[in-house]
C-alpha atoms as a PDB file:
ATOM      1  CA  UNK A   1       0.000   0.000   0.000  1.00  0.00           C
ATOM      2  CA  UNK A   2       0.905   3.749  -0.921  1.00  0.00           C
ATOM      3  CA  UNK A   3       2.089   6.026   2.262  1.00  0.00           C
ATOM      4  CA  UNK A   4      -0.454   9.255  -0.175  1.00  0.00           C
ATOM      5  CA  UNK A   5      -3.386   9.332   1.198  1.00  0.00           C
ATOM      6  CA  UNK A   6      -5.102  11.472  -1.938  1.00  0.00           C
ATOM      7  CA  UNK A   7      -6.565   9.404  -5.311  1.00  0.00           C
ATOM      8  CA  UNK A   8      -4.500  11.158  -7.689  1.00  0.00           C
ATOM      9  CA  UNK A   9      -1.191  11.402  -6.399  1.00  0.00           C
ATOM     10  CA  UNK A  10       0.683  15.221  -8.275  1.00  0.00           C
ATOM     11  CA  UNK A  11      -3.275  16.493  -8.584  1.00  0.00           C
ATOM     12  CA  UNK A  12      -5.066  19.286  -6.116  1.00  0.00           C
ATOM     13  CA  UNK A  13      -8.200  18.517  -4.961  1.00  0.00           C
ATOM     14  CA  UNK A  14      -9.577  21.930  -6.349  1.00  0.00           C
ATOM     15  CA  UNK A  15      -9.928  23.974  -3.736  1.00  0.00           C
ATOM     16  CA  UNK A  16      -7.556  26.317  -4.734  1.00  0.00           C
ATOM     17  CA  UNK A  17      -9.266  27.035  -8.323  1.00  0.00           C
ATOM     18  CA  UNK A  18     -12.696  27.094  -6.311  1.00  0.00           C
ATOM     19  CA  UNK A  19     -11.632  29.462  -3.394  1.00  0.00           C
ATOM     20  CA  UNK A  20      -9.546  31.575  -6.509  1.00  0.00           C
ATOM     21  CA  UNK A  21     -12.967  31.598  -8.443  1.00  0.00           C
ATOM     22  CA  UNK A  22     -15.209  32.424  -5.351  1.00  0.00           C
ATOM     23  CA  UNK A  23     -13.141  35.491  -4.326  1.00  0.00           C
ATOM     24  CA  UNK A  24     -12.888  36.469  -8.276  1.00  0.00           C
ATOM     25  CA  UNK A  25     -16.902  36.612  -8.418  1.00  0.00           C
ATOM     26  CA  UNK A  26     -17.180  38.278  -5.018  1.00  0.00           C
ATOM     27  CA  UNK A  27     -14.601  41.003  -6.065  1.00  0.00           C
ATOM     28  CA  UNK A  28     -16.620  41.803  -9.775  1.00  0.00           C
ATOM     29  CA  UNK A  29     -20.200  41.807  -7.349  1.00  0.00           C
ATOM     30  CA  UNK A  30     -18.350  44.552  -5.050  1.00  0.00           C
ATOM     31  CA  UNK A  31     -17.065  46.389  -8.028  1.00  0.00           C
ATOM     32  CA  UNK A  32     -20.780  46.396  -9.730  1.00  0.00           C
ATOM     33  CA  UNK A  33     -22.111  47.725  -6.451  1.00  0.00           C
ATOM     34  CA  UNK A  34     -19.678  50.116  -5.821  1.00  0.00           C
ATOM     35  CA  UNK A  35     -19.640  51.900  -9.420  1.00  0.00           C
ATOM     36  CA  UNK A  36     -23.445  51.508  -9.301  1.00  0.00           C
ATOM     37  CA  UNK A  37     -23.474  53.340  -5.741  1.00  0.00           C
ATOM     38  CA  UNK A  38     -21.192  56.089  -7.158  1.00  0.00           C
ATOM     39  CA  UNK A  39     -23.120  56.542 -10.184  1.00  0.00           C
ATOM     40  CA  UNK A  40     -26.441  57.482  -8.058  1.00  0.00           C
ATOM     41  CA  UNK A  41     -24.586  59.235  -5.913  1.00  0.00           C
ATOM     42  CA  UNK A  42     -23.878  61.663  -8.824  1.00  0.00           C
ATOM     43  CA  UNK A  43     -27.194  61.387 -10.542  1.00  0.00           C
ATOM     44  CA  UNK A  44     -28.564  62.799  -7.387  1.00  0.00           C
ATOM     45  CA  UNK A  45     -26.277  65.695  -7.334  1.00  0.00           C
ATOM     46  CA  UNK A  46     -23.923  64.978  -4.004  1.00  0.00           C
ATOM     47  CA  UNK A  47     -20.937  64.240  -5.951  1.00  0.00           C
ATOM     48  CA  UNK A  48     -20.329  67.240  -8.607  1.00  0.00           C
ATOM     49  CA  UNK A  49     -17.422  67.513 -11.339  1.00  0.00           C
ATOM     50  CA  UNK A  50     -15.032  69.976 -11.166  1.00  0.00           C
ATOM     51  CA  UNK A  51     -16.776  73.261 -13.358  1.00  0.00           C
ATOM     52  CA  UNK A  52     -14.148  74.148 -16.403  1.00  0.00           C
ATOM     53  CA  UNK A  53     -14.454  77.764 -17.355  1.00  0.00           C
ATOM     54  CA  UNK A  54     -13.726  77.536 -21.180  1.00  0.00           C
ATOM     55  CA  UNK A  55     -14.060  81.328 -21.703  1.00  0.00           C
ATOM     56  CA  UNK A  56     -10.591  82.098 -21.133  1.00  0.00           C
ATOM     57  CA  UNK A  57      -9.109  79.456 -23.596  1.00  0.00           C
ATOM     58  CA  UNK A  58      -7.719  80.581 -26.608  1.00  0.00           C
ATOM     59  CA  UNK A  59      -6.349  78.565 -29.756  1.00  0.00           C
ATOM     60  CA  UNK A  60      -2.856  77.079 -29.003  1.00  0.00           C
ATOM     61  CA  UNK A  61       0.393  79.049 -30.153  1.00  0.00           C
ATOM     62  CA  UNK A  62       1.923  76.265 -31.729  1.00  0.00           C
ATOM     63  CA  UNK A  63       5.905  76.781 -32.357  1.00  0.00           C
ATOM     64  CA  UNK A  64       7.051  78.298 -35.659  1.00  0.00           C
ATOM     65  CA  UNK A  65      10.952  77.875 -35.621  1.00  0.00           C
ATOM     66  CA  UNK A  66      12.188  75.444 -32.392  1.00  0.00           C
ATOM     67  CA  UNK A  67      15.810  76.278 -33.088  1.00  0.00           C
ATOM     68  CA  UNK A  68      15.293  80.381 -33.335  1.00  0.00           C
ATOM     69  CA  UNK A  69      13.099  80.201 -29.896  1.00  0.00           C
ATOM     70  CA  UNK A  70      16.330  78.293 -28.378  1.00  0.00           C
ATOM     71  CA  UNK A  71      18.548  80.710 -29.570  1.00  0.00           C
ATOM     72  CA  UNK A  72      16.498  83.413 -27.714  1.00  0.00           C
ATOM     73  CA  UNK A  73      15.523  81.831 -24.589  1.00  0.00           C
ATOM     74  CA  UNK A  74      19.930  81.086 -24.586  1.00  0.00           C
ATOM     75  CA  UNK A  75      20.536  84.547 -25.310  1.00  0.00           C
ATOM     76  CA  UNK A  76      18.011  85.493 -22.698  1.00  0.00           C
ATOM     77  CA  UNK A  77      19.375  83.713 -19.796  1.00  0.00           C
ATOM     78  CA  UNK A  78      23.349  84.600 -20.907  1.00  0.00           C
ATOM     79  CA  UNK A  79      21.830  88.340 -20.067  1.00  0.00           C
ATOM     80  CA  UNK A  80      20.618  87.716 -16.810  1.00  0.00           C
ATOM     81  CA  UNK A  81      23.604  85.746 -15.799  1.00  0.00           C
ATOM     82  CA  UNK A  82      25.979  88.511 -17.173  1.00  0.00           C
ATOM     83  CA  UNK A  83      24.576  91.640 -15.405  1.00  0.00           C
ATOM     84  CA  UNK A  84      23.106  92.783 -12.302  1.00  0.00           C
ATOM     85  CA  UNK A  85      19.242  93.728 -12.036  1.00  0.00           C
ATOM     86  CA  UNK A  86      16.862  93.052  -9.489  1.00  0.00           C
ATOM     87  CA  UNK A  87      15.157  90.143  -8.402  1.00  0.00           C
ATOM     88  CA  UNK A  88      12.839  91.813  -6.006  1.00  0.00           C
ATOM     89  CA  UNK A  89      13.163  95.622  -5.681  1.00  0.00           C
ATOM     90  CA  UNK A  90      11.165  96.025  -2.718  1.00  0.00           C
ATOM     91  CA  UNK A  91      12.892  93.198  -0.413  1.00  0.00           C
ATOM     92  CA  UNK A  92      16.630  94.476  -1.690  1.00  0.00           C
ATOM     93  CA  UNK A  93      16.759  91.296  -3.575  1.00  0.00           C
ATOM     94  CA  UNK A  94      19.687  91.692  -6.539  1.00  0.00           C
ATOM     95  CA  UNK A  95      21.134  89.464  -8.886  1.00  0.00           C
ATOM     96  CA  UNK A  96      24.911  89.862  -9.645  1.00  0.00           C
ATOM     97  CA  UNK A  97      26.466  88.039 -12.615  1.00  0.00           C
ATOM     98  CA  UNK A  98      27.922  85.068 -12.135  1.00  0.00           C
ATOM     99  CA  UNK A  99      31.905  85.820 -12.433  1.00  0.00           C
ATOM    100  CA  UNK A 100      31.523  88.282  -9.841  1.00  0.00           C
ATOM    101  CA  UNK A 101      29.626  85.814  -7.235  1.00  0.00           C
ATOM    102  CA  UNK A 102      32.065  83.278  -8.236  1.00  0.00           C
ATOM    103  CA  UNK A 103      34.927  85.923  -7.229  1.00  0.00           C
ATOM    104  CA  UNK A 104      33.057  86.492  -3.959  1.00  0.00           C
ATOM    105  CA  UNK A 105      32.660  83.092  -3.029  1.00  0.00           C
ATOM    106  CA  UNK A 106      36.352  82.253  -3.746  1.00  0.00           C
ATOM    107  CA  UNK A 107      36.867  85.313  -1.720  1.00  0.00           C
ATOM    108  CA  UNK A 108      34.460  84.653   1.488  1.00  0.00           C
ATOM    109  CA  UNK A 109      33.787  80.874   1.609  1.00  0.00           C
ATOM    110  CA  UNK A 110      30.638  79.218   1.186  1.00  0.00           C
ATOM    111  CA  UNK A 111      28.107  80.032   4.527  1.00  0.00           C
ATOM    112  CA  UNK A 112      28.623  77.501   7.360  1.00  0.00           C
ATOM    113  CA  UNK A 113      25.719  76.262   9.628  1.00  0.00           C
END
């Protein structure tokens, strides 16, 4: 006599695929119910979308030459890191270009804590 107590010795019994199937059902029921809940919940007004004002939109700028608006936005930022200007005016905020703070700093030190 065999030691294996099952009938098919290298088989499951099933109860895997039957407990895998039950909780596969149970999870589609609670889906149904909750996107059925949700969706009276809205009909009746308690749950509202997000209002989109549309007046203010205007047609997209689309891009006419990539490589010129490069050029300009580079050029752009070389200015403000080559000369002083303010930042914020009112708050004594100023920017400095950037071989000057990099003389200061060589000059002072970075801030310690």
């Amino acid at each position: 006599m065999s030691a294996n107590p099952t009938p098919h010795p290298g088989y499951e019994s099933g109860g895997f695929g039957r407990t895998l199937l039950l909780l596969l059902l149970l999870f589609v029921v609670a889906l149904v119910a909750l996107f059925a809940a949700l969706n009276g919940q809205f009909r009746a007004g308690h749950v509202t979308a997000f209002p989109v004002d549309t007046s203010g939109f205007k047609e997209p700028v689309l891009q006419i030459d990539p490589v010129a608006d490069l050029k300009a936005y580079k050029a752009q930022q070389d200015e403000l890191l080559h000369s002083y200007g303010w930042v914020n005016k009112d708050e004594g905020i100023a920017r400095i270009p950037i071989e000057r703070a990099i003389e200061l700093t060589a000059q002072q030190g970075l801030p310690h804590r």
